[in-house]
N, C-alpha and C. Protein backbone atom coordinates (compact mmCIF):
# COMPACT_ATOMS: atom_id res chain seq x y z
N UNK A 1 -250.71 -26.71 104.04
CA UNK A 1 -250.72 -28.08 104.51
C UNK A 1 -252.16 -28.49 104.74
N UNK A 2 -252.54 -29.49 104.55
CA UNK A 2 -253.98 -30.28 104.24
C UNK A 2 -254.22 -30.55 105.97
N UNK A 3 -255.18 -30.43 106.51
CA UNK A 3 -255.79 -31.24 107.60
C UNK A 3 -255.26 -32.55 107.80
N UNK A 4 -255.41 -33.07 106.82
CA UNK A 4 -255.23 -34.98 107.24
C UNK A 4 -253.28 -34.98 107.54
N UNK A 5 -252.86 -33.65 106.64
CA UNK A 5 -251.59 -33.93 107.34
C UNK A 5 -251.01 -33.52 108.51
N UNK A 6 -251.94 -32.46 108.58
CA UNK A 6 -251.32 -31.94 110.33
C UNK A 6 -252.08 -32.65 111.66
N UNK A 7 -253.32 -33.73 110.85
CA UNK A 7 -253.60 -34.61 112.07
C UNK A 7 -252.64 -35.48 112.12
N UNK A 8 -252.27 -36.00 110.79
CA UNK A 8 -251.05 -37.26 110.93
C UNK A 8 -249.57 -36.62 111.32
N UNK A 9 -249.07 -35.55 111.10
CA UNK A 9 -248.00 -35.61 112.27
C UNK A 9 -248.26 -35.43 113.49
N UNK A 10 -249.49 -35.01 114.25
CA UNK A 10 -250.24 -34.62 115.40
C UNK A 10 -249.79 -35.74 116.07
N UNK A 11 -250.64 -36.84 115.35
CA UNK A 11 -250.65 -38.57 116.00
C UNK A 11 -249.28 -38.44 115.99
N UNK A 12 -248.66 -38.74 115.01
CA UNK A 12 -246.98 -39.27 115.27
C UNK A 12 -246.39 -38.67 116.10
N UNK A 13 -246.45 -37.47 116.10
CA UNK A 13 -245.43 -36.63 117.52
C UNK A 13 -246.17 -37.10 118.38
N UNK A 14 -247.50 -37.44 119.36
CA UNK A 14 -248.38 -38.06 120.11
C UNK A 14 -247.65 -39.26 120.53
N UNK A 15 -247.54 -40.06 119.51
CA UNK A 15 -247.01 -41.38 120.00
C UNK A 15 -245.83 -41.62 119.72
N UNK A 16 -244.97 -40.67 119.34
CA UNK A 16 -243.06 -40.61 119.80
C UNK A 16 -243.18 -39.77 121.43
N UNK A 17 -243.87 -39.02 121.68
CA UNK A 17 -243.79 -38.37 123.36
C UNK A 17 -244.48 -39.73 124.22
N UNK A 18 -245.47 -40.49 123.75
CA UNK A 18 -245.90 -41.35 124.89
C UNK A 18 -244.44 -42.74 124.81
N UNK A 19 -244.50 -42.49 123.58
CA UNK A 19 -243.38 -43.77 123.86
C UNK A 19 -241.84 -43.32 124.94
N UNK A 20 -241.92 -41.91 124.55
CA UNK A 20 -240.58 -41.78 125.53
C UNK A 20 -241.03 -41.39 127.01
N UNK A 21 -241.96 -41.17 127.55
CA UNK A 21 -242.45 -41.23 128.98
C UNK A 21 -242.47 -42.91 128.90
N UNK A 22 -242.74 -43.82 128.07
CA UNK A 22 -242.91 -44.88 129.06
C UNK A 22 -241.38 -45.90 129.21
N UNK A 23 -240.55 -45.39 128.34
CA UNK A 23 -238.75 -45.47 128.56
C UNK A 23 -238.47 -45.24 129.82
N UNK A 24 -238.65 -43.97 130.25
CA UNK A 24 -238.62 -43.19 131.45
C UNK A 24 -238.66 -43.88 133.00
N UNK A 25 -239.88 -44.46 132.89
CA UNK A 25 -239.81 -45.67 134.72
C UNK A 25 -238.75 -46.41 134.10
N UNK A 26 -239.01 -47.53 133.09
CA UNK A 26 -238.29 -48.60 132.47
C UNK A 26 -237.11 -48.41 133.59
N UNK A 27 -236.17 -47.07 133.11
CA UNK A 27 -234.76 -47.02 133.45
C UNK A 27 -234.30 -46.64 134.61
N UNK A 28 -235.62 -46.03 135.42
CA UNK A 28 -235.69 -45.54 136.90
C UNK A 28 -235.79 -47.33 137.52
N UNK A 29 -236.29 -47.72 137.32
CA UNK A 29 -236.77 -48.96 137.58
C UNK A 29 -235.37 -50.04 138.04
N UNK A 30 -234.26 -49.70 137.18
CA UNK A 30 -233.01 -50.16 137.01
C UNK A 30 -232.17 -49.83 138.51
N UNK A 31 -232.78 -48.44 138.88
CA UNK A 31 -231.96 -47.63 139.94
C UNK A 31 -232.18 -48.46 141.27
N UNK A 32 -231.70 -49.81 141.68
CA UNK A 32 -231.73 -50.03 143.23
C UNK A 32 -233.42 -50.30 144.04
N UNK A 33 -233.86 -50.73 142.95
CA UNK A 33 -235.43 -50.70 143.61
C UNK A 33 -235.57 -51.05 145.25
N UNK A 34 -234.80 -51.95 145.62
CA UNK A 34 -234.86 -51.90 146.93
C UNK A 34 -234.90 -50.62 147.76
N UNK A 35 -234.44 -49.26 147.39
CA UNK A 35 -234.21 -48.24 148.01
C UNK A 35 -235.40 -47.45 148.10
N UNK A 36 -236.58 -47.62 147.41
CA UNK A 36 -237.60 -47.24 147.29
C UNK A 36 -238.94 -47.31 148.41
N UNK A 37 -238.22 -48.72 148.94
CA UNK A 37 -239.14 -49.28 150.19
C UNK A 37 -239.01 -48.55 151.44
N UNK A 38 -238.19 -47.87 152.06
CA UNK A 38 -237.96 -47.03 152.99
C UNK A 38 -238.69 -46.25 153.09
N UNK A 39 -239.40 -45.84 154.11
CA UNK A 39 -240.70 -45.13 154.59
C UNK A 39 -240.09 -43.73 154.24
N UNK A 40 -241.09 -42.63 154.49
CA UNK A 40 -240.39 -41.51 154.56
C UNK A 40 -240.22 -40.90 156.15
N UNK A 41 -239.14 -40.09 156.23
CA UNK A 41 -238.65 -39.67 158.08
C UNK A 41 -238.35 -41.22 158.32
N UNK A 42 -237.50 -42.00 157.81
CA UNK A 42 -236.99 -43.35 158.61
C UNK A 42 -235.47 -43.46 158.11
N UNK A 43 -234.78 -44.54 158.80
CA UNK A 43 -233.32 -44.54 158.03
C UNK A 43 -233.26 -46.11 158.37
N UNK A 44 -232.99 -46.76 156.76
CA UNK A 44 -233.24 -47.87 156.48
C UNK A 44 -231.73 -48.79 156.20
N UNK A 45 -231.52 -49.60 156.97
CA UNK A 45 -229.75 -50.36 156.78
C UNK A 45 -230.67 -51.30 156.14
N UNK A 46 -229.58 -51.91 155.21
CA UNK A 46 -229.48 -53.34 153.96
C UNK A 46 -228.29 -54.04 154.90
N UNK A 47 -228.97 -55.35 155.08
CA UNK A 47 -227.28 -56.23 155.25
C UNK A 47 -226.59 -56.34 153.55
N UNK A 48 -226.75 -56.32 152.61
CA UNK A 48 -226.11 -56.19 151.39
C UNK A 48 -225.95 -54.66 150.57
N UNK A 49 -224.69 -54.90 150.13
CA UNK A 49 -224.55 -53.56 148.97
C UNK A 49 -225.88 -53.47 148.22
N UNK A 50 -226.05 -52.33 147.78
CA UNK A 50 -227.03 -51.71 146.62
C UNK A 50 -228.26 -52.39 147.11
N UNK A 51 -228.66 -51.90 148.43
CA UNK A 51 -229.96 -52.03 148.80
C UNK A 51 -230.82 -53.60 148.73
N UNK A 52 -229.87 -54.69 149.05
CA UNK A 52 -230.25 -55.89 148.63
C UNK A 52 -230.22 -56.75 149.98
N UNK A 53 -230.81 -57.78 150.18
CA UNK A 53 -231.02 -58.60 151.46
C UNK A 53 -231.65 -58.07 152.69
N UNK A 54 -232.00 -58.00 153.66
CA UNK A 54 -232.59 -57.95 155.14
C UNK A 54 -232.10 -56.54 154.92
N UNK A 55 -233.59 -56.27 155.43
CA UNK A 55 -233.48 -54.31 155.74
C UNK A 55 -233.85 -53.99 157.06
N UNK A 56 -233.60 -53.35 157.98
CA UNK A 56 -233.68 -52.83 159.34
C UNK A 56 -234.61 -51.70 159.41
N UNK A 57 -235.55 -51.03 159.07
CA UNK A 57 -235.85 -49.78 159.32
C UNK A 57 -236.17 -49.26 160.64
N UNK A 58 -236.09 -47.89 160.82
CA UNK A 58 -235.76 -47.27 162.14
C UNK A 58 -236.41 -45.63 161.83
N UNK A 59 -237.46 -45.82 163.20
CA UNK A 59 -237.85 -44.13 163.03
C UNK A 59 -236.73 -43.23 163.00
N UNK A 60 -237.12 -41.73 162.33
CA UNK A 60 -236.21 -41.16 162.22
C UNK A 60 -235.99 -40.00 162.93
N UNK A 61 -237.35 -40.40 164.05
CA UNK A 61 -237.55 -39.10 165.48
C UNK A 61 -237.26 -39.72 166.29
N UNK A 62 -236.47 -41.01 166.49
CA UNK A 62 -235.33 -41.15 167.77
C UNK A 62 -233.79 -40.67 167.17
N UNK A 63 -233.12 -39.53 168.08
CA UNK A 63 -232.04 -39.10 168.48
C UNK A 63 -231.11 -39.88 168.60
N UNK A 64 -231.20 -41.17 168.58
CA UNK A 64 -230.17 -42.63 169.14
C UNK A 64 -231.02 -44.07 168.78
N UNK A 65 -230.60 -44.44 168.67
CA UNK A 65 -231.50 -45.79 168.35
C UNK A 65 -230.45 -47.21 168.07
N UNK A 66 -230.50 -47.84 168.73
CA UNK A 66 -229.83 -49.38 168.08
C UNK A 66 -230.30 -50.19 166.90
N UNK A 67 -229.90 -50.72 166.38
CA UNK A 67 -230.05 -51.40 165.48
C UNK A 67 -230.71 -52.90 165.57
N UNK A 68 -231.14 -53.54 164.94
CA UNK A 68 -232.05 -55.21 165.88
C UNK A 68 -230.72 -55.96 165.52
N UNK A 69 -230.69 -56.72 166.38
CA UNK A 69 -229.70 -57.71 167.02
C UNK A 69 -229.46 -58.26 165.47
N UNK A 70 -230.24 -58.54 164.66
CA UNK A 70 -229.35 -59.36 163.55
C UNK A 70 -228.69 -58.45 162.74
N UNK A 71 -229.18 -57.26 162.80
CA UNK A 71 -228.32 -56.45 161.72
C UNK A 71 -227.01 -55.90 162.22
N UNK A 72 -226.95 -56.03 163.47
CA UNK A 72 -225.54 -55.68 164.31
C UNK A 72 -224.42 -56.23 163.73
N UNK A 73 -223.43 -55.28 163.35
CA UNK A 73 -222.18 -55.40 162.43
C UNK A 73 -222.70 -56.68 161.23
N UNK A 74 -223.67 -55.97 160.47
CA UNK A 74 -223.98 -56.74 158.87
C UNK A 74 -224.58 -55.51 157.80
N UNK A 75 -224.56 -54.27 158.56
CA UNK A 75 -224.74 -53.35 157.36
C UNK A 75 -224.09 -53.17 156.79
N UNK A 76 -224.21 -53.31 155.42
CA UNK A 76 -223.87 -52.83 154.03
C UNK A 76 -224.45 -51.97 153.21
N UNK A 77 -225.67 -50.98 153.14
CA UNK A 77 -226.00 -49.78 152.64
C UNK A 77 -226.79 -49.55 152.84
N UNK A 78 -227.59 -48.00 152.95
CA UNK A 78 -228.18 -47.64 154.00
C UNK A 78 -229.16 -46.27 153.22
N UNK A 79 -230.07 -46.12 153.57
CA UNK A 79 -230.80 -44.81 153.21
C UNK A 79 -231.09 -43.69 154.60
N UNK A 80 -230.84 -42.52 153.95
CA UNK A 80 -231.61 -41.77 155.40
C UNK A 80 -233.00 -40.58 154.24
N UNK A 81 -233.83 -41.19 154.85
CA UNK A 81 -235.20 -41.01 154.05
C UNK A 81 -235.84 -39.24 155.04
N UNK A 82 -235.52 -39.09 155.73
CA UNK A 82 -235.41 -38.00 156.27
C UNK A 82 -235.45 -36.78 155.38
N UNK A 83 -236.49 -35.78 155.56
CA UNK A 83 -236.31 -34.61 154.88
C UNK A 83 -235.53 -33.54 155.53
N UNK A 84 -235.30 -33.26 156.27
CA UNK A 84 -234.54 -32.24 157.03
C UNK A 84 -233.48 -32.34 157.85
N UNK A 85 -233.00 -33.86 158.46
CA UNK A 85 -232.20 -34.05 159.55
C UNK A 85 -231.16 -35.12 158.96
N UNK A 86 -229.46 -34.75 159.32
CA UNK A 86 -228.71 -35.74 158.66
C UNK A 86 -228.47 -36.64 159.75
N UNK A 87 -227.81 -37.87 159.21
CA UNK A 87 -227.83 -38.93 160.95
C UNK A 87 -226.47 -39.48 160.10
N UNK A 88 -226.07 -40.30 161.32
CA UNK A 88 -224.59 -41.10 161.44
C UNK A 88 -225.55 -42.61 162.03
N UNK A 89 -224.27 -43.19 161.34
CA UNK A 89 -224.26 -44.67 161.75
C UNK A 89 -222.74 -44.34 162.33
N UNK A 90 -223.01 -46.01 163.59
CA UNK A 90 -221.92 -45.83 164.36
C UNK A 90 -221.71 -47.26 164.81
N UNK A 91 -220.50 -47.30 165.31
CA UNK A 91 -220.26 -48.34 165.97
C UNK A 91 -219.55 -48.26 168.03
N UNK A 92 -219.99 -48.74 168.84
CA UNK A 92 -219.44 -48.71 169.92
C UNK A 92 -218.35 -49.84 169.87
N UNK A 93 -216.90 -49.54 170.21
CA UNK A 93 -215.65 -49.60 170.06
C UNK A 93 -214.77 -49.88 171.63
N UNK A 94 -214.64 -50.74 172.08
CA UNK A 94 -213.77 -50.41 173.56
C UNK A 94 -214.50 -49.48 174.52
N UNK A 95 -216.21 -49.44 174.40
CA UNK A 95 -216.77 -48.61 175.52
C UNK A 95 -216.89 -47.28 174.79
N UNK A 96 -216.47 -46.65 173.82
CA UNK A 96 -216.64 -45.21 173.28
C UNK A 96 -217.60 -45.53 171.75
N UNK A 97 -217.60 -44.71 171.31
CA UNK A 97 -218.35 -43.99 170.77
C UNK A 97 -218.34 -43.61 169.19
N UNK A 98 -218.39 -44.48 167.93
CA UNK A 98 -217.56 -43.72 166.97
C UNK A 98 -218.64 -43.78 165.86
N UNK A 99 -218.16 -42.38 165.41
CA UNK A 99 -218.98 -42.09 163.70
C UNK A 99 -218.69 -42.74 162.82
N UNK A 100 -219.31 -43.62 161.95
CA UNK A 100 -218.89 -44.02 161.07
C UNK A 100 -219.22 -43.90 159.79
N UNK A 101 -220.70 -43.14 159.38
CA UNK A 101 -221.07 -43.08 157.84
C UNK A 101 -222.03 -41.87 157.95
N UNK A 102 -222.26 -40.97 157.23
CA UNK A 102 -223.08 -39.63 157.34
C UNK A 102 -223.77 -39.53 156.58
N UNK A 103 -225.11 -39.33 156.67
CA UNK A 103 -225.81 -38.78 155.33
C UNK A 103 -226.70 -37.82 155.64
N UNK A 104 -226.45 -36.96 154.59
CA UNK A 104 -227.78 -35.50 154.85
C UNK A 104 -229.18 -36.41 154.31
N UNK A 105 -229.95 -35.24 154.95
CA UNK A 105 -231.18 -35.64 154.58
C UNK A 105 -231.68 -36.26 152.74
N UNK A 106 -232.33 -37.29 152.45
CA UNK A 106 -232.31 -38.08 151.49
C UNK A 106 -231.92 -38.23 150.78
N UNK A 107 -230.43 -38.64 151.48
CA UNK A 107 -229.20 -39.23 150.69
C UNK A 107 -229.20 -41.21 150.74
N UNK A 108 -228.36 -41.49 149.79
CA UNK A 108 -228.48 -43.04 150.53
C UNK A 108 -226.61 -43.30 149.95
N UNK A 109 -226.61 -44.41 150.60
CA UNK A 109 -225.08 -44.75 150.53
C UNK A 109 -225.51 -46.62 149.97
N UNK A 110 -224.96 -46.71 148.51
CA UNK A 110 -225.42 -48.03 148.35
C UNK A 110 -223.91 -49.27 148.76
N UNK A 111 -222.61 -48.59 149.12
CA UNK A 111 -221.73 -49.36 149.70
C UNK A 111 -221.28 -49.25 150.79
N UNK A 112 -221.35 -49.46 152.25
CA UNK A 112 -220.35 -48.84 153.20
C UNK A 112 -218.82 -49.32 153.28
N UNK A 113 -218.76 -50.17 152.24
CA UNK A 113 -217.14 -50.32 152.11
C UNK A 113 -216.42 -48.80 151.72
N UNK A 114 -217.21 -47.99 151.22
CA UNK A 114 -215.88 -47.14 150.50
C UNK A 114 -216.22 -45.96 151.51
N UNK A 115 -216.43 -46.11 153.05
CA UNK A 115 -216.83 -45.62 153.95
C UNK A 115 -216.13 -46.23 155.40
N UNK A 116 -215.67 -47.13 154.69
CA UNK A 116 -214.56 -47.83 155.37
C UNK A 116 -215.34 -48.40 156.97
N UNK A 117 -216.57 -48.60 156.75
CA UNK A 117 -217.71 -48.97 157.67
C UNK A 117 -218.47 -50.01 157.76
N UNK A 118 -218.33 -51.19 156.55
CA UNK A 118 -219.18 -52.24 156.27
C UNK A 118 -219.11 -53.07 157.61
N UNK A 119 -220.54 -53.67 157.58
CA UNK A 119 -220.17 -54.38 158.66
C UNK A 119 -220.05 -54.26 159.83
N UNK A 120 -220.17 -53.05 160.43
CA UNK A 120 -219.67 -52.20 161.64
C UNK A 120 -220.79 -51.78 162.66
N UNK A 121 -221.72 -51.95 161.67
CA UNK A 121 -223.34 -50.97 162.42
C UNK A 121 -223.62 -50.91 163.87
N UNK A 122 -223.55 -51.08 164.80
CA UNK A 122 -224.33 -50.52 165.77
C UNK A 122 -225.49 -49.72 166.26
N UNK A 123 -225.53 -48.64 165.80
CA UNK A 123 -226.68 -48.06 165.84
C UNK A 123 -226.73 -46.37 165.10
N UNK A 124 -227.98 -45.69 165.47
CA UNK A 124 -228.19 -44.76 164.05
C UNK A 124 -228.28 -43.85 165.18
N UNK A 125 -227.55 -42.47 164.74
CA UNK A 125 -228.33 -41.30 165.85
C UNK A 125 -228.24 -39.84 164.82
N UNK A 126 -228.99 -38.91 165.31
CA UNK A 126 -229.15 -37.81 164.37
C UNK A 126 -227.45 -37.26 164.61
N UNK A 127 -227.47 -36.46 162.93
CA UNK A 127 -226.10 -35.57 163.10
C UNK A 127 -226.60 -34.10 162.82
């Protein structure tokens, strides 16, 4: 095989690998971008499904924490950006106390309907 041809498939395999790294964000890009904004060690409520509308964020080294007054019963999906610690969302109910959505460490939940929780939020505490 001649030089000029093993530079010219060189180039071509060159620029079939750059073209498919730059596919690559393109389709990451697709994934919920809102979910991306969440600090890291924080746990972030959406008043909308799939990470969309008014976001709440909340350190993720308080043990208990409330939620700000507007997001109270309007969460709809939620990140826990946390590397090591899983937390619950909850709602207070008749004076008690209840679990309502779980996630291990950097998990996210983009519906709390199928959690049977939308809407419900109250506040975030470690699990």
């Amino acid at each position: 095989m001649s030089l000029k041809k093993v530079l010219a498939s060189a180039a071509v395999l060159a620029a079939s690998a750059g073209s498919i790294v730059a596919v690559a964000p393109a389709a990451q890009a697709t994934d919920y971008p809102g979910v991306w904004n969440c600090p890291a060690s924080h746990v972030c409520i959406w008043e909308h499904s799939d990470f969309r509308g008014v976001k709440d964020t909340i350190s993720g080294y308080y043990s208990y924490a409330n939620v700000s007054e507007y997001m109270h019963d309007r969460g709809s999906s939620w990140m826990n950006a946390n590397y090591y610690r899983s937390e619950w969302l909850g709602e207070w109910s008749h004076g008690r106390m209840i679990h309502g959505s779980h996630l291990p460490p950097q998990y996210r939940g983009t519906n709390l309907v199928h959690d049977n929780f939308n809407d419900r939020v109250d506040f975030v505490m470690w699990g």
